[in-house]
C-alpha atoms as a PDB file:
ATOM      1  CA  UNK A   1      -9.727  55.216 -54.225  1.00  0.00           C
ATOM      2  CA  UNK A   2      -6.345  57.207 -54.140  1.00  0.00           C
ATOM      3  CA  UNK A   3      -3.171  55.698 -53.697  1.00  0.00           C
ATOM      4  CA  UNK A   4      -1.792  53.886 -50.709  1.00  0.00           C
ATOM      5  CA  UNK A   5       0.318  56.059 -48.760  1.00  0.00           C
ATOM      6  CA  UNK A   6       4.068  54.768 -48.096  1.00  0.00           C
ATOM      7  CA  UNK A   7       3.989  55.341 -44.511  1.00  0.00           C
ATOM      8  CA  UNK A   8       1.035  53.738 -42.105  1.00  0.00           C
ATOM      9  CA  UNK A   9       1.103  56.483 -40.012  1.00  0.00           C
ATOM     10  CA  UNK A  10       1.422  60.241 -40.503  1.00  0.00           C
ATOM     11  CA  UNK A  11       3.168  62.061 -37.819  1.00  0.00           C
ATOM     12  CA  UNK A  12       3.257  66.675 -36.997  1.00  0.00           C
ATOM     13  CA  UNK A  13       5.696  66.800 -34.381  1.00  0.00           C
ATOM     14  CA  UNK A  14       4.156  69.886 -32.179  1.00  0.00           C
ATOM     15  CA  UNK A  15       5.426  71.488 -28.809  1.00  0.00           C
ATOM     16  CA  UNK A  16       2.219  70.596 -26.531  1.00  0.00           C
ATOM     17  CA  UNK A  17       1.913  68.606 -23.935  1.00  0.00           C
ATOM     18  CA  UNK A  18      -1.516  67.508 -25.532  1.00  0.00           C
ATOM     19  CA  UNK A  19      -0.758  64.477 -28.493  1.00  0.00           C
ATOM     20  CA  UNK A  20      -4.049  63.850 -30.232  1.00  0.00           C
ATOM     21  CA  UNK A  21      -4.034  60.254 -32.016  1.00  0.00           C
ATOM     22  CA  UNK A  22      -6.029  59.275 -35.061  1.00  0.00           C
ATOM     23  CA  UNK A  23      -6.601  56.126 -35.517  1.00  0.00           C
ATOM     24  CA  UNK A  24      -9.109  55.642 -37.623  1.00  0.00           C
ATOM     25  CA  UNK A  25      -9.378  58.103 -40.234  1.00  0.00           C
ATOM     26  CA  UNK A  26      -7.278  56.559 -42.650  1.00  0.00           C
ATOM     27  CA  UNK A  27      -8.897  55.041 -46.036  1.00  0.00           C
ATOM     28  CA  UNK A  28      -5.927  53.304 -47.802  1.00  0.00           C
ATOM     29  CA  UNK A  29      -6.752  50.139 -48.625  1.00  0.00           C
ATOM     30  CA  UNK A  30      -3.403  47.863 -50.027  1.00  0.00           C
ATOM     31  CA  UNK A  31      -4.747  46.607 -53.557  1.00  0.00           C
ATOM     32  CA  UNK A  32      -4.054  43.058 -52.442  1.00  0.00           C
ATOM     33  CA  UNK A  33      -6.503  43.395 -49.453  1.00  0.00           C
ATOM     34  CA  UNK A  34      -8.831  45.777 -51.266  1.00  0.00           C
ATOM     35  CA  UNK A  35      -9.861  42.403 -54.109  1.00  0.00           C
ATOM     36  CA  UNK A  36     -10.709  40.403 -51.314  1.00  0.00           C
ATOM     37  CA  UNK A  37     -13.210  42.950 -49.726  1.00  0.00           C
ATOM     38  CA  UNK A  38     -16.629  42.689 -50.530  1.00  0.00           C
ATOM     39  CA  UNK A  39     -18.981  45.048 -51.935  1.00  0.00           C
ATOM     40  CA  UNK A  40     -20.190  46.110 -48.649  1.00  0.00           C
ATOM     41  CA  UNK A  41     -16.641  46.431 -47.325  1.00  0.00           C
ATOM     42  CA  UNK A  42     -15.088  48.373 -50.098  1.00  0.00           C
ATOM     43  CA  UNK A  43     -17.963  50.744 -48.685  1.00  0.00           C
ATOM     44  CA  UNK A  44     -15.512  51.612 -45.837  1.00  0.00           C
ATOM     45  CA  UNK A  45     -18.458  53.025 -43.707  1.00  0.00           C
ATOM     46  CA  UNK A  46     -16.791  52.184 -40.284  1.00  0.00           C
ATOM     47  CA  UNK A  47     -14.127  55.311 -41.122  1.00  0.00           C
ATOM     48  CA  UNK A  48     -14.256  58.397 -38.226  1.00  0.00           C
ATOM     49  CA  UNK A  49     -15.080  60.510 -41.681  1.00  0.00           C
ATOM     50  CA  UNK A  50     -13.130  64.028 -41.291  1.00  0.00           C
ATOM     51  CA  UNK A  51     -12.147  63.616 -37.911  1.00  0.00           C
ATOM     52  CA  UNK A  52      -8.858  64.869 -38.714  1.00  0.00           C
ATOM     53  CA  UNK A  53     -10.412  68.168 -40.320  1.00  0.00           C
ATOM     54  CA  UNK A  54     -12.654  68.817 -37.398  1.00  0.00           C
ATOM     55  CA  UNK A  55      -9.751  69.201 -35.347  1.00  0.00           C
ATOM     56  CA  UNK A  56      -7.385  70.808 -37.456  1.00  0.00           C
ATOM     57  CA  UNK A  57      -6.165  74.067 -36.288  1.00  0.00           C
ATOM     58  CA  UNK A  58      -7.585  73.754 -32.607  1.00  0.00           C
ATOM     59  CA  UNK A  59      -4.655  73.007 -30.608  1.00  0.00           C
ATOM     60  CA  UNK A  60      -1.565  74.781 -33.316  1.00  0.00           C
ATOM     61  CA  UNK A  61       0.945  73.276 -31.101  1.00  0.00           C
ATOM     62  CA  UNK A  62      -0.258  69.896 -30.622  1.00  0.00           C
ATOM     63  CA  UNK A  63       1.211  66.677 -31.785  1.00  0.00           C
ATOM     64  CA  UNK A  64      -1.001  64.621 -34.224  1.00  0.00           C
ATOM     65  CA  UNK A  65      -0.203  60.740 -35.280  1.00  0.00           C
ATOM     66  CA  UNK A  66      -2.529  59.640 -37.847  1.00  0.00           C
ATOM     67  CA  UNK A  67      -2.808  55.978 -38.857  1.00  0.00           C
ATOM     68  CA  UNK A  68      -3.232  55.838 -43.127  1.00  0.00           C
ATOM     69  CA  UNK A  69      -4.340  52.790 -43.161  1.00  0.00           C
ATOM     70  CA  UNK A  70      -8.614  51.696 -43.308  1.00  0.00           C
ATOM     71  CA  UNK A  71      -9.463  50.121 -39.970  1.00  0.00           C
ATOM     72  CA  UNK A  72     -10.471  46.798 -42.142  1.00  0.00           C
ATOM     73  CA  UNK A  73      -7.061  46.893 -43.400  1.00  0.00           C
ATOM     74  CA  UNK A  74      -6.060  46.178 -39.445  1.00  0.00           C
ATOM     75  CA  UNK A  75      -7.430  48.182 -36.287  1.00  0.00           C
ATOM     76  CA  UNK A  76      -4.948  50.687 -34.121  1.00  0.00           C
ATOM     77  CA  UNK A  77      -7.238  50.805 -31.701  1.00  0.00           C
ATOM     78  CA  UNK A  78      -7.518  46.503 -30.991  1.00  0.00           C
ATOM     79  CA  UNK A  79      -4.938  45.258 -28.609  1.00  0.00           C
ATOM     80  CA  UNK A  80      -2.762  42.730 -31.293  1.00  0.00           C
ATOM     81  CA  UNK A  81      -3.428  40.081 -29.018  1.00  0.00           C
ATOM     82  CA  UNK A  82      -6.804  40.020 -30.522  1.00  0.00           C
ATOM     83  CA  UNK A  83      -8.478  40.336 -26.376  1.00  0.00           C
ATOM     84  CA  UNK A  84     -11.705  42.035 -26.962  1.00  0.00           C
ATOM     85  CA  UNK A  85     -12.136  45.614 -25.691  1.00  0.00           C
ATOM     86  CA  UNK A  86     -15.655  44.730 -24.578  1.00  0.00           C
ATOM     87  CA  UNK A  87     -15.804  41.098 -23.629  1.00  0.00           C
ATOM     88  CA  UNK A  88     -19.825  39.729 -23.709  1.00  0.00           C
ATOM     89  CA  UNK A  89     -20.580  42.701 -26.113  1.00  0.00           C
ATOM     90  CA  UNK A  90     -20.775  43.336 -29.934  1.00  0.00           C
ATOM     91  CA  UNK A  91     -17.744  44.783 -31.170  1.00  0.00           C
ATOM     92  CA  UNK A  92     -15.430  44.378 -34.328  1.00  0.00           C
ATOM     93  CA  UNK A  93     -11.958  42.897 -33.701  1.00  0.00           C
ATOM     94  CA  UNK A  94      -8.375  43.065 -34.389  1.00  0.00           C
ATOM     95  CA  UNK A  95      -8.917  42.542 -38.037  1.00  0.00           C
ATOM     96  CA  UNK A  96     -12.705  43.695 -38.479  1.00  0.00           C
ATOM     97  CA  UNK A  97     -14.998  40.435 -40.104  1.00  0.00           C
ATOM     98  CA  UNK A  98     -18.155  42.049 -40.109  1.00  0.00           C
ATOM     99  CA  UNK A  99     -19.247  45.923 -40.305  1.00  0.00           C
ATOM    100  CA  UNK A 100     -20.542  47.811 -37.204  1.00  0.00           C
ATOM    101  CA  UNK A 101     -24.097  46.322 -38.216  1.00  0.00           C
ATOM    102  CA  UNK A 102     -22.566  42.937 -37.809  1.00  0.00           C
ATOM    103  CA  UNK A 103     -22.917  42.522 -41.991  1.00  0.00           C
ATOM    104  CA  UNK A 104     -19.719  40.193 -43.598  1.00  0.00           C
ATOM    105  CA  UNK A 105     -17.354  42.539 -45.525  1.00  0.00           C
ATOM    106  CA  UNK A 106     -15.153  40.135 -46.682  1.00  0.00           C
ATOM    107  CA  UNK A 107     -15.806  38.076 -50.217  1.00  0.00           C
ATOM    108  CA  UNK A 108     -16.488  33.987 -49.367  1.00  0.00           C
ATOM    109  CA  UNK A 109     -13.356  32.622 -48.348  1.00  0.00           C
ATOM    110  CA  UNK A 110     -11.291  35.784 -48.133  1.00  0.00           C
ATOM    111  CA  UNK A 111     -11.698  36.443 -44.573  1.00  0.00           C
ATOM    112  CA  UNK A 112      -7.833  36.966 -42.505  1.00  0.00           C
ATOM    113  CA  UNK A 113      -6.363  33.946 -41.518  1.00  0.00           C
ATOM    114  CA  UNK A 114      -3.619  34.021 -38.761  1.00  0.00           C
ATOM    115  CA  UNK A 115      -0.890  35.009 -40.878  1.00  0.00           C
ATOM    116  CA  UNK A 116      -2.485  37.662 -42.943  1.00  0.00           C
ATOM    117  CA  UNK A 117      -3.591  39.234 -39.205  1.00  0.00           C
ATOM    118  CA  UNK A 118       0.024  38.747 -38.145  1.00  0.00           C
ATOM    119  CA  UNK A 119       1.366  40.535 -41.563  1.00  0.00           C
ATOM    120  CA  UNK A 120      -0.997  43.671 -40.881  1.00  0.00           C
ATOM    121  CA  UNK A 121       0.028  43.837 -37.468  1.00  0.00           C
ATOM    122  CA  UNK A 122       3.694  44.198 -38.692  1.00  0.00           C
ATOM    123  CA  UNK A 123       2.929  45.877 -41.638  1.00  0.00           C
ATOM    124  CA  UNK A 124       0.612  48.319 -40.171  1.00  0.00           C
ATOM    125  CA  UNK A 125      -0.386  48.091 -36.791  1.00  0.00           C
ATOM    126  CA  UNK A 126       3.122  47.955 -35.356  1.00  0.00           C
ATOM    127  CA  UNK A 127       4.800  50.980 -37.423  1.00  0.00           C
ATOM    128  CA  UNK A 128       1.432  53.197 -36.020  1.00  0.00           C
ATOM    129  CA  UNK A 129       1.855  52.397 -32.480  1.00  0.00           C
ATOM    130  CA  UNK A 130       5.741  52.698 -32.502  1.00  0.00           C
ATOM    131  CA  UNK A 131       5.405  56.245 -34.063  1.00  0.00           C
ATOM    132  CA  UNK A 132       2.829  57.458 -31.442  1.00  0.00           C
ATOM    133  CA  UNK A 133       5.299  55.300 -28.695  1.00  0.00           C
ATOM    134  CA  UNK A 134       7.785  57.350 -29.801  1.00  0.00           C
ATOM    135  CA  UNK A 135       5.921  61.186 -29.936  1.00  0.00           C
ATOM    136  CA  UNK A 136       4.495  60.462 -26.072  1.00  0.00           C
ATOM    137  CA  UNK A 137       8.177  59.539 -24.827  1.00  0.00           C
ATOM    138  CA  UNK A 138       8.994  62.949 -26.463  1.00  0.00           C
ATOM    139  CA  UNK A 139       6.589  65.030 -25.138  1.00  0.00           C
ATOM    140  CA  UNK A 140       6.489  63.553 -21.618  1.00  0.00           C
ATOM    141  CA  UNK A 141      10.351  64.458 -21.887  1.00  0.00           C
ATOM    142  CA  UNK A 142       9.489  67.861 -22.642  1.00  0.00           C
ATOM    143  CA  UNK A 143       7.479  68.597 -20.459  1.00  0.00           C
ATOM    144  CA  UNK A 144       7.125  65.949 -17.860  1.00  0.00           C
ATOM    145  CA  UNK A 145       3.883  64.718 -18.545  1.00  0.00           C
ATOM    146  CA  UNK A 146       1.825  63.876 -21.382  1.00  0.00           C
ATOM    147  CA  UNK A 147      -1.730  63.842 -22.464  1.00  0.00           C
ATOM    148  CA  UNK A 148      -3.107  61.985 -24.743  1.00  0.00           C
ATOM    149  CA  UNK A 149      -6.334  62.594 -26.338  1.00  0.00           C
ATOM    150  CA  UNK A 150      -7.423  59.951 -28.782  1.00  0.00           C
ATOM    151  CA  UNK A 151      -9.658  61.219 -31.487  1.00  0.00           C
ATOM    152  CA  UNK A 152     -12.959  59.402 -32.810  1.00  0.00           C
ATOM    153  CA  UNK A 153     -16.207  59.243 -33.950  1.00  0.00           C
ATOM    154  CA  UNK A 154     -19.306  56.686 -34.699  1.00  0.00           C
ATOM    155  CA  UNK A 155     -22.662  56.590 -36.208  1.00  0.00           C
ATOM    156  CA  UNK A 156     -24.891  57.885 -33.529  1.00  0.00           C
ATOM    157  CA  UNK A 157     -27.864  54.835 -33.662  1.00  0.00           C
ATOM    158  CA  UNK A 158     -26.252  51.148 -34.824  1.00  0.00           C
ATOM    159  CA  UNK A 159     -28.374  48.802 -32.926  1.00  0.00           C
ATOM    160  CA  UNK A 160     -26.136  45.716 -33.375  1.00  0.00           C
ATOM    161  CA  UNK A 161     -23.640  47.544 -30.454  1.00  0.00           C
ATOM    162  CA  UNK A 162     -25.437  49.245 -28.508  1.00  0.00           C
ATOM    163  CA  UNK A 163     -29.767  50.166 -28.321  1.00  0.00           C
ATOM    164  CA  UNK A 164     -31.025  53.592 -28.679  1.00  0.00           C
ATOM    165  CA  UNK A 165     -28.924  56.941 -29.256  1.00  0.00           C
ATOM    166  CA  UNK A 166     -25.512  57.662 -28.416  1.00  0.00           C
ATOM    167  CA  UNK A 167     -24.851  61.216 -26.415  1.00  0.00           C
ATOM    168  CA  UNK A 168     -22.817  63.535 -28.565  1.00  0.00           C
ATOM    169  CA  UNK A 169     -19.820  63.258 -26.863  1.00  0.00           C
ATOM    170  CA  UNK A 170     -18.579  59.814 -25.392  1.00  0.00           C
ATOM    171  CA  UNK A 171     -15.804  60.122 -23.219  1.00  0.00           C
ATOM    172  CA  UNK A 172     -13.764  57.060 -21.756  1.00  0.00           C
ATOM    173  CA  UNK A 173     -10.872  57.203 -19.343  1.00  0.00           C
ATOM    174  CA  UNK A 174     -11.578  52.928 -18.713  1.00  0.00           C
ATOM    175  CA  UNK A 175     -13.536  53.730 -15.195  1.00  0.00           C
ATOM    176  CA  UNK A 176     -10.799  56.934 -14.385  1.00  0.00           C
ATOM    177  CA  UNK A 177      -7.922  54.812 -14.173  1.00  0.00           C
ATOM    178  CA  UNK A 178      -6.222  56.163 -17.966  1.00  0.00           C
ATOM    179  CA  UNK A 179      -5.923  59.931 -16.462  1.00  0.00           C
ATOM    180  CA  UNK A 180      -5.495  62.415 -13.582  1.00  0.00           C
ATOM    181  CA  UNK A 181      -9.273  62.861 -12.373  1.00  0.00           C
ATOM    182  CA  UNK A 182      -8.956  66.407 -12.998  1.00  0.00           C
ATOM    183  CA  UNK A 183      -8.555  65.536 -16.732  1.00  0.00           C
ATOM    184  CA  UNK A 184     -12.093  63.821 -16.861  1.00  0.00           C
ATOM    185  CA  UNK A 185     -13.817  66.787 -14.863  1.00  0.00           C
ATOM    186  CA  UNK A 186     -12.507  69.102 -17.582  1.00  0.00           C
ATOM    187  CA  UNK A 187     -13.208  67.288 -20.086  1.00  0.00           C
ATOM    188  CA  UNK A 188     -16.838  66.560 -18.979  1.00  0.00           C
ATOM    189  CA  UNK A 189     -17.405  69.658 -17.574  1.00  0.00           C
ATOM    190  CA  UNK A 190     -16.941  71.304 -20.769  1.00  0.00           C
ATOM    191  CA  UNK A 191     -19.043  68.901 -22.589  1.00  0.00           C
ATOM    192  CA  UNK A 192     -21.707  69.305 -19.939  1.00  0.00           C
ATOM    193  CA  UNK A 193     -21.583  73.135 -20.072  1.00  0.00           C
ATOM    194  CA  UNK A 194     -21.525  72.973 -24.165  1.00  0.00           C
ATOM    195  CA  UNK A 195     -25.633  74.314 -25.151  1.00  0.00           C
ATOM    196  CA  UNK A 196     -27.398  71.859 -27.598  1.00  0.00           C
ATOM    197  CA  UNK A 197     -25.456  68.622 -27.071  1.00  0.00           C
ATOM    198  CA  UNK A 198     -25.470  65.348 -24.575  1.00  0.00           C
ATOM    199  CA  UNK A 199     -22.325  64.311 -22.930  1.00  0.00           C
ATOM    200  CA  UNK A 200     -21.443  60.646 -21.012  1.00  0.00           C
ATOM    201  CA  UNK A 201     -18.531  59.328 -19.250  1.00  0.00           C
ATOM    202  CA  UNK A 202     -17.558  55.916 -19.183  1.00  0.00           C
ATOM    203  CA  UNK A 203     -20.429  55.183 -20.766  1.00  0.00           C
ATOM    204  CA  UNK A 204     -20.857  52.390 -24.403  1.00  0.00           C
ATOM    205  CA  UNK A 205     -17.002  53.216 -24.511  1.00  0.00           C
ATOM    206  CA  UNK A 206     -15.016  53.832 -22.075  1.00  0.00           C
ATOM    207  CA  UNK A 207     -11.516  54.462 -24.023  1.00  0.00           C
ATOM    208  CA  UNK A 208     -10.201  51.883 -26.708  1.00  0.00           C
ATOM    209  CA  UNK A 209      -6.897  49.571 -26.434  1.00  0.00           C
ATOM    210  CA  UNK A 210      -5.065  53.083 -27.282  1.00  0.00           C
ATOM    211  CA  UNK A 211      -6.321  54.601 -24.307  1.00  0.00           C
ATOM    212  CA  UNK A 212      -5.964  51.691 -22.231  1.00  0.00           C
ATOM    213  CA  UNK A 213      -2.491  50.835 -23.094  1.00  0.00           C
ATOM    214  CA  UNK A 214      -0.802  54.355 -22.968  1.00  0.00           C
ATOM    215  CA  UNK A 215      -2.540  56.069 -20.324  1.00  0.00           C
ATOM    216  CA  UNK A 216      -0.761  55.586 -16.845  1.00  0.00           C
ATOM    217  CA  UNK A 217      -0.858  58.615 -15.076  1.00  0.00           C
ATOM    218  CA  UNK A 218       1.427  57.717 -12.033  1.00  0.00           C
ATOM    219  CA  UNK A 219       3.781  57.597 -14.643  1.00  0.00           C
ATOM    220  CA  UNK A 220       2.541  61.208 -16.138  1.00  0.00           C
ATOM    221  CA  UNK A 221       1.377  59.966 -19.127  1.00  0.00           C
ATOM    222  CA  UNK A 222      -2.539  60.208 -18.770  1.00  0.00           C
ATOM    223  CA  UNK A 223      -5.194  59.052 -21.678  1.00  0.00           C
ATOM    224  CA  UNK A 224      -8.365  60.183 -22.616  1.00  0.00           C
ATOM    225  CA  UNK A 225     -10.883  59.269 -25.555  1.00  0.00           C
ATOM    226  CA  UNK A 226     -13.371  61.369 -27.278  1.00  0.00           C
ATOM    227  CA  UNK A 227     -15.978  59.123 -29.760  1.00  0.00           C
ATOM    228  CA  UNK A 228     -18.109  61.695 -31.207  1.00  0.00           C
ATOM    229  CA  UNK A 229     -21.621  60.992 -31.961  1.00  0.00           C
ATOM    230  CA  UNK A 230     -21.036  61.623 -36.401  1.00  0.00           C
ATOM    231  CA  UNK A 231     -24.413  63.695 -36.074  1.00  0.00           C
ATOM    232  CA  UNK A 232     -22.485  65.870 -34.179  1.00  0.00           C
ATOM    233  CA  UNK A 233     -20.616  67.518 -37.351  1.00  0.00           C
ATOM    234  CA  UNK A 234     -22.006  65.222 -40.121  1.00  0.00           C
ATOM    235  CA  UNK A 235     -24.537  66.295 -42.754  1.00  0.00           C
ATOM    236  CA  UNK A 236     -25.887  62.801 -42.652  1.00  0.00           C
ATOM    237  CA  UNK A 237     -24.522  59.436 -41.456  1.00  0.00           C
ATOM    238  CA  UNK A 238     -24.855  57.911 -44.603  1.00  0.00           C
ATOM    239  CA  UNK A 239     -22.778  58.264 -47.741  1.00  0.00           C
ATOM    240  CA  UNK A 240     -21.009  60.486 -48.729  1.00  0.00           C
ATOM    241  CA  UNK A 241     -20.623  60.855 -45.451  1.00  0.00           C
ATOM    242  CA  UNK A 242     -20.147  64.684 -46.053  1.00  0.00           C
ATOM    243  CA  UNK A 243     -19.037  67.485 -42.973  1.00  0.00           C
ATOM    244  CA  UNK A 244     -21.958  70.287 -42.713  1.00  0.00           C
ATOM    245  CA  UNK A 245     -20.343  73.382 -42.439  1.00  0.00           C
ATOM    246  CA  UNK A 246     -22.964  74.617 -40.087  1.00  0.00           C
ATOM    247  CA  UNK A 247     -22.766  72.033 -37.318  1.00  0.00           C
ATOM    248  CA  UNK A 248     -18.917  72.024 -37.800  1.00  0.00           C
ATOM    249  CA  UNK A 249     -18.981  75.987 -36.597  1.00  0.00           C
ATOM    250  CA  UNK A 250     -20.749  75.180 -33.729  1.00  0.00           C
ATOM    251  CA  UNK A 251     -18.600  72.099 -32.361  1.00  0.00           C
ATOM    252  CA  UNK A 252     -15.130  73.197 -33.145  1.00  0.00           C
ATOM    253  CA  UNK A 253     -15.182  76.287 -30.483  1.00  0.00           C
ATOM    254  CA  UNK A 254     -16.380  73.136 -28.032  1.00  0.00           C
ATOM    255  CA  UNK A 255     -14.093  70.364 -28.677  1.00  0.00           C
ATOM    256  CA  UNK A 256     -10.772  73.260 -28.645  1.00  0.00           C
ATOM    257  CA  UNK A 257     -12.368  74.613 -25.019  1.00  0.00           C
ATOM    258  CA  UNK A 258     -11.821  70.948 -23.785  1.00  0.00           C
ATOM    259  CA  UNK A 259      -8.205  70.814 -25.480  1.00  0.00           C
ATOM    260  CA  UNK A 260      -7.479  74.190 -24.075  1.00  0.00           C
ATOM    261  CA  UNK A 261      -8.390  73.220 -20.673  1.00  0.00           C
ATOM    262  CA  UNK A 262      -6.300  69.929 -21.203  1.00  0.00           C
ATOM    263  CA  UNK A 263      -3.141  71.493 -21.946  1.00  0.00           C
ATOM    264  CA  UNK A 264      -3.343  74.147 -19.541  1.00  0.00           C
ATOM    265  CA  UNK A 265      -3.600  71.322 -16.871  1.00  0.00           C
ATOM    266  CA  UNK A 266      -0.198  69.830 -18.068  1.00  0.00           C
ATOM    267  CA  UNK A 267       2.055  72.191 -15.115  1.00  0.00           C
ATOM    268  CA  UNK A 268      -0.071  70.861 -12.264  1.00  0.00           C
ATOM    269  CA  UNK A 269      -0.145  67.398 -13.460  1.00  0.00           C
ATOM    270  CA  UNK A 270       3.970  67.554 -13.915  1.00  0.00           C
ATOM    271  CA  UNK A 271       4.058  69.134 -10.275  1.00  0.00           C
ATOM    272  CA  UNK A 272       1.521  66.533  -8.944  1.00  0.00           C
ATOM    273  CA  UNK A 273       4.027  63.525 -10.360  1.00  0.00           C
ATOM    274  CA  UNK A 274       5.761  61.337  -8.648  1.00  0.00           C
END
């Protein structure tokens, strides 16, 4: 495992209106929290695996805030109040017991207490949120609005959260009310349109604490979340977990048509604002 990186969140300050957020590529793992992780957690399967290479490049001017940190470590997309996302349903929480197949990750006794879950909230969760706080009050400065477009990805069959197959691209707006409508027709209308691959809105997710707690468009700041199916631009979703170069050709030229369409939306959203 390489070494922790000093800062929990990774910031390249662009000129878009369009911020993409990355929570959960990050794989450092503080040594103190790595020795209490079982064998299965040090595993870190539950990491959006090369998310941040799949979109590097597509939007040169965006803004990118990438969290460092493993989601077991602490989750940036959770709200810190520990509320679940998906109340009645199988999910992970705030600080992650169990792996997305509902197996313990943590050694017998090591599991977060309440003060180790407040610690990574102010150690990691905090600092993360305060940097992308910071890069949407800039932008929306700019320009008068901003959109942000919260990057992810998931293993595309994990029966303990939801049956069957997941559509390539999952997008979540929380039922339309993180974003301008017009963002979600773009967004699914390019999906729809892309050949070879299933789209859904509002569908198993429907936008994470991230989307939920940033995006108010009457106040020009609008939200969107893209979980990609791993399929989608994986070689397998198993380890290692490796891109394939051929599937990664073919959704790249998709996913920056949606973030083209997104920031060319930003002038009629800022003349649409209150």
């Amino acid at each position: 495992m390489s070494p922790v990186s000093a800062s929990p969140a990774e910031v390249a300050r662009g000129s878009s209106p369009v911020i993409l957020a990355l929570p959960h590529t990050g794989t450092d793992v503080p040594p103190d929290i790595l020795a209490r992780l079982n064998d299965e957690g040090r595993r870190l399967r539950d990491t959006d695996w090369h998310i941040h290479r799949l979109y590097d490049g597509l939007l040169p001017d965006a803004t990118t805030v990438r969290a460092t940190f493993h989601r077991y470590v602490v989750d940036a997309n959770r709200d810190p109040s520990g509320t679940s996302l998906y109340p009645g349903q199988n999910t992970t929480g705030l600080v992650p017991v169990t792996d997305f197949d509902g197996a313990p990750i943590w050694r017998d006794g090591a599991g977060p207490d309440e003060d180790d879950v407040a610690d990574r909230i102010a150690r990691f969760h905090a600092p993360y949120h305060a940097a992308l706080a910071a890069e949407v009050a800039r932008v929306r400065a700019l320009h008068g609005v901003a959109i942000l477009y919260d990057c992810h990805s998931i293993r595309s069959r994990i029966p303990f959260l939801f049956p069957g197959t997941l559509p390539d691209f999952n997008i979540g707006t929380d039922g339309g009310r993180t974003c301008d409508p017009a963002i979600e027709r773009a967004a699914a209308e390019t999906c729809a349109a892309a050949a070879g691959y299933t789209s859904v809105v509002n569908g198993r997710f429907r936008g994470g604490w991230t989307t939920r707690h940033y995006g108010r468009p009457e106040s020009g700041i609008h939200a969107i979340q893209m979980e990609l199916a791993q399929g989608s631009h994986l070689a397998t979703e198993a380890p290692p977990f490796a891109l394939d170069a051929g599937k990664t050709a073919r959704l790249r030229p998709v996913l920056a048509a949606v973030l083209g369409r997104l920031e060319a939306m930003a002038g009629n959203l800022r003349n649409a604002a209150p």
